[in-house]
Protein backbone atom coordinates (compact mmCIF):
# COMPACT_ATOMS: atom_id res chain seq x y z
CA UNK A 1 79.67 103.89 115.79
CA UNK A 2 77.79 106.90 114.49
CA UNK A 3 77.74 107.60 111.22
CA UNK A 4 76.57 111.53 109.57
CA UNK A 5 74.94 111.64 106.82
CA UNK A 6 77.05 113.37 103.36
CA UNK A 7 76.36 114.26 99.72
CA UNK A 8 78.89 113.56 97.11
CA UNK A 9 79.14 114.39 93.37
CA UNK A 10 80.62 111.37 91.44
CA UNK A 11 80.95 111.22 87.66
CA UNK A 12 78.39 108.79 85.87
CA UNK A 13 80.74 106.09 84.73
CA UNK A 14 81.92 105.95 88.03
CA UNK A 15 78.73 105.08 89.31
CA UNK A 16 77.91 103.05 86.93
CA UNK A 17 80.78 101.13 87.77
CA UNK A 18 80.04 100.72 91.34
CA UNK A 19 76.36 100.51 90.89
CA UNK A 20 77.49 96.86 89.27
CA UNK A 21 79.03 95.98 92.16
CA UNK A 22 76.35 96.55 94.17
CA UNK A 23 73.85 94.66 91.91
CA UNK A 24 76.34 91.75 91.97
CA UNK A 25 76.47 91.91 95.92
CA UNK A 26 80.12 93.07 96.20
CA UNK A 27 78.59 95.83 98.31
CA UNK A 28 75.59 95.79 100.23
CA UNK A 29 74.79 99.61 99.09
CA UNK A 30 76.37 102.32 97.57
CA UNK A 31 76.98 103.97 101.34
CA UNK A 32 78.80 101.11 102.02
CA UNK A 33 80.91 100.68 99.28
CA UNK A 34 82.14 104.39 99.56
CA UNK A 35 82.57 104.04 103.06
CA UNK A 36 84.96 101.06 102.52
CA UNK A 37 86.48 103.32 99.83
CA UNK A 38 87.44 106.27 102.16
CA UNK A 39 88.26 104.11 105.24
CA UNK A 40 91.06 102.41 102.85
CA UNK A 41 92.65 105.67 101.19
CA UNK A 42 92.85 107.29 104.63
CA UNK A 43 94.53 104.09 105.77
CA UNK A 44 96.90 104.43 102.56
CA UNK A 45 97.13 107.72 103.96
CA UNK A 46 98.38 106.78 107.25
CA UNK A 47 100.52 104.60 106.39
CA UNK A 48 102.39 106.19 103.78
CA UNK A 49 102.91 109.33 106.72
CA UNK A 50 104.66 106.67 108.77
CA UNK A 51 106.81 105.10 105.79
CA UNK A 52 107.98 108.67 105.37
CA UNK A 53 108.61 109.22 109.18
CA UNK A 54 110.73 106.02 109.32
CA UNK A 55 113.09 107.14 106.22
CA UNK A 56 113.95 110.41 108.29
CA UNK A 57 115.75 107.68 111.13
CA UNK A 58 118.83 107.46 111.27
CA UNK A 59 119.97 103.24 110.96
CA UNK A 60 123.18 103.73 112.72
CA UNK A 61 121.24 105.75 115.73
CA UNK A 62 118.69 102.91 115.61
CA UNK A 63 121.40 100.49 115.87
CA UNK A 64 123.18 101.86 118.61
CA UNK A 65 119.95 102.30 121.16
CA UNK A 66 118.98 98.97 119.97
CA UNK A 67 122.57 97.66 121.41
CA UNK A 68 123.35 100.04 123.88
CA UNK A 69 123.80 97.89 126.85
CA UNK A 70 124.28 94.43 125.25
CA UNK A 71 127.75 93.82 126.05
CA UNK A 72 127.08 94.49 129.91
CA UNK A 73 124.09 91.87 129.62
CA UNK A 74 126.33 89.07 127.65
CA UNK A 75 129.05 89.52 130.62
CA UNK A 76 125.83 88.47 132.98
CA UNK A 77 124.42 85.58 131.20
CA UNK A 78 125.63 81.94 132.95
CA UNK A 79 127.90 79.96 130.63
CA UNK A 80 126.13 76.51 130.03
């Protein structure tokens, strides 16, 4: 994957933070440990978009697609 090159301003107890972690091998660099960072909040991101899009469905709709049809397909299955 490529990757571009970015400058960020972070306060210093923040980096002091994650400067720990990378001494105690957490992270394998700073870059990294960011990276992770962003990758996971955008995920967050994501994720919380599509909680928000499934809370505008209707349940009853849902329901009804979901079991349109079924009575005509119990009428067809073989009686054991």
């Amino acid at each position: 994957m490529a990757a571009s090159k970015i400058a960020i301003t972070i306060d210093d107890r923040t980096l002091k933070r994650l400067d720990l972690l990378v001494k105690s091998k957490f992270f394998p660099s700073r870059s990294n440990a960011i990276q992770q960072a962003v990758t996971e909040k955008l995920n967050r991101i994501d994720k919380s978009r599509l909680a928000q899009e499934c809370a505008k469905l209707d349940p009853e709709f849902g329901q009804s697609l979901a079991e349109e049809g079924f009575s005509m397909e119990l009428e067809e299955w073989p009686e054991y």
